[in-house]
Protein backbone atom coordinates (compact mmCIF):
# COMPACT_ATOMS: atom_id res chain seq x y z
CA UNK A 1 -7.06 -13.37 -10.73
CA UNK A 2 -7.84 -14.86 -7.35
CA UNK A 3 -5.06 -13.77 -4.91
CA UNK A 4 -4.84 -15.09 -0.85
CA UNK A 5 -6.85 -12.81 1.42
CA UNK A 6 -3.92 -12.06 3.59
CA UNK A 7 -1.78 -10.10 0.17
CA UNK A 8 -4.70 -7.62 0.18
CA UNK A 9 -3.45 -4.27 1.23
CA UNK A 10 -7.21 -3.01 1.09
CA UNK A 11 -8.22 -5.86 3.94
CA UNK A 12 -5.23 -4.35 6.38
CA UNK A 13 -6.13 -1.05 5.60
CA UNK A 14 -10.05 -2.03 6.58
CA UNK A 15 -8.73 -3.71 9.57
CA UNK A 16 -6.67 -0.40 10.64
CA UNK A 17 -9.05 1.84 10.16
CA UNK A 18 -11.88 -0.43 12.26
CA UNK A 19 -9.07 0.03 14.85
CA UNK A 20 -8.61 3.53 15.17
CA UNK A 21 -12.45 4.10 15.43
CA UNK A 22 -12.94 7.23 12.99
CA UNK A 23 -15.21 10.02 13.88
CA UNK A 24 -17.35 11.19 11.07
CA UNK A 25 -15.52 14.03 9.89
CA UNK A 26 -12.80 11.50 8.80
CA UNK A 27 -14.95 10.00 6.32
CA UNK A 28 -13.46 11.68 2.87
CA UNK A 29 -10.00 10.07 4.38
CA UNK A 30 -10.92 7.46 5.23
CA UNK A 31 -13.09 6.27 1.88
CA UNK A 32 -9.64 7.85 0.34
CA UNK A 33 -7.32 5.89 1.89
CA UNK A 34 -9.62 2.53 1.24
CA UNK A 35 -9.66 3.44 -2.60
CA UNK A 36 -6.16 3.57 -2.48
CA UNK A 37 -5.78 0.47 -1.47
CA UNK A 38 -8.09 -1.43 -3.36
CA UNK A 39 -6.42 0.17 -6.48
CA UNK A 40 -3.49 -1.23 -5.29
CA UNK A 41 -4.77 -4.44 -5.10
CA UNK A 42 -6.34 -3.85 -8.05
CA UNK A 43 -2.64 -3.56 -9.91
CA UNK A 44 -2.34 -7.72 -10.50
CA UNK A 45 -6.44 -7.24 -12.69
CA UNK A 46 -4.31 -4.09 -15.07
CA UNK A 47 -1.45 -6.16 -15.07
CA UNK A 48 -3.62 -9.30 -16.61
CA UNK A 49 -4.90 -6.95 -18.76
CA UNK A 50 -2.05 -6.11 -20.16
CA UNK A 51 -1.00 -10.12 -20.31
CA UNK A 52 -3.96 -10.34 -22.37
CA UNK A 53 -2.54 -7.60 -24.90
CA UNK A 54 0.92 -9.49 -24.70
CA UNK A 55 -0.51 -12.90 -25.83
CA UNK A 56 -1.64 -11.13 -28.96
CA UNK A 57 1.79 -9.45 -29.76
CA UNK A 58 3.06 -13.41 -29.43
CA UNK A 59 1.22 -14.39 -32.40
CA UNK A 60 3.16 -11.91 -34.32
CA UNK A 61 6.69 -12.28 -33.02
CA UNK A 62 7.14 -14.53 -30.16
CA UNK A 63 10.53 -13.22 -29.52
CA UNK A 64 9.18 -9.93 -28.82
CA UNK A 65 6.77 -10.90 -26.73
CA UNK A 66 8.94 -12.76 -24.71
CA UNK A 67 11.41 -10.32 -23.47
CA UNK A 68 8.30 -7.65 -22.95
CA UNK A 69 6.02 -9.63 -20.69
CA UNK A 70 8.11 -9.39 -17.54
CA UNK A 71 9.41 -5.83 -18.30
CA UNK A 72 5.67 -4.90 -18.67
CA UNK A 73 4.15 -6.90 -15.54
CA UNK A 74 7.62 -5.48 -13.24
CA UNK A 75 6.32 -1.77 -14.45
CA UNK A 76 2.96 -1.98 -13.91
CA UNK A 77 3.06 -3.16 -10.46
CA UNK A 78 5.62 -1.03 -9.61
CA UNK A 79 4.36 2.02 -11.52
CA UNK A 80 1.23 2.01 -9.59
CA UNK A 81 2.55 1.17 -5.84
CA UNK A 82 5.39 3.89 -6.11
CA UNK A 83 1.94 5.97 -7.22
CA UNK A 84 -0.27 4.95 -4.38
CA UNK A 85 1.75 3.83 -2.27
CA UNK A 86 2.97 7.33 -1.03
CA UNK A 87 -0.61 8.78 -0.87
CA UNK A 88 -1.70 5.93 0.97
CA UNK A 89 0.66 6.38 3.21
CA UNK A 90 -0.26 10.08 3.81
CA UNK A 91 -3.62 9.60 4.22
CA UNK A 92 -2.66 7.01 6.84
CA UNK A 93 -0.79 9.09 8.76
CA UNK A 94 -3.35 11.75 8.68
CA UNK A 95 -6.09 9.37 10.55
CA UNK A 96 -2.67 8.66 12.95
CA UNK A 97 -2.87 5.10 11.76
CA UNK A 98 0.84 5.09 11.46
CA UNK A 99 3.66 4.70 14.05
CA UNK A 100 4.89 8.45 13.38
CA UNK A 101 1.46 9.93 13.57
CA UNK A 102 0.48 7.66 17.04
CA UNK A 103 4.16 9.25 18.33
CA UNK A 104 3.46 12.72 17.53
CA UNK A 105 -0.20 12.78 18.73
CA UNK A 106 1.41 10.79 22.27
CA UNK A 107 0.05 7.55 21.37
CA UNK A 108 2.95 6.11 21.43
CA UNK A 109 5.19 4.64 17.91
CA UNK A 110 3.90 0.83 18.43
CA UNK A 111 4.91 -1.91 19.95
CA UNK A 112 9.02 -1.34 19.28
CA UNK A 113 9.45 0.65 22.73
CA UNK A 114 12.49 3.37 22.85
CA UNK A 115 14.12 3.82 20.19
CA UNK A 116 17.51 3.87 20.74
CA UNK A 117 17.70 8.03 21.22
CA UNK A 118 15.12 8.00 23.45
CA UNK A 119 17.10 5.01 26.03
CA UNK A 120 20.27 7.12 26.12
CA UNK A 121 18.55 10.33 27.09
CA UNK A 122 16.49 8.08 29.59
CA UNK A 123 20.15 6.57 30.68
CA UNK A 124 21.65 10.11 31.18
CA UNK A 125 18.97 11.29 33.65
């Protein structure tokens, strides 16, 4: 299943990590967080998989089949972001690739500038 470069998670996680410039002792977190991704991305080849299964279940009861192909694509996806999703995430914020992690280490959050705590403790000084 052919999907638009710019969808792939594991492309903006290559492009992050080529920013932040990893030493070599990142390595294991950084191959980590690029699996993660890719499996990720990897969610819409299980999900055609499954498809596959479906179209066979149609040829015994269509009706079936019917009202279990989007329930089954919906929980697939979702089943395997809301289980990679967090640990990519972590590992991400663990090679300070994140706007918490760039904020703690005094990198700065991003591009967003105060938050809105920060400008009224600025304002009261």
């Amino acid at each position: 299943m052919l999907r638009d470069a710019d969808e792939l998670l594991a492309l903006a996680v290559a492009e992050t990590i080529a920013a932040l410039s990893p030493v070599p002792a990142d390595a294991g977190i950084v191959r980590l967080a690029e699996r993660y991704a890719r499996d990720i991305d990897e969610a819409d080849l299980v999900t055609a998989s499954l498809v596959k299964v479906l179209r066979e279940v149609a040829e015994l009861d269509v009706d079936v089949h019917d009202r279990l192909l989007p329930l089954a694509v919906r929980i697939e996806r979702t089943t395997v972001l809301a289980s990679l999703g967090p640990k990519l995430l972590a590992a991400l914020e663990q090679l300070g690739a994140t706007p918490a992690a760039r904020s703690r280490r005094g990198g700065g959050g991003g591009d967003a500038g105060p938050n809105r705590l920060q400008a009224l403790r600025a304002a009261r000084r």
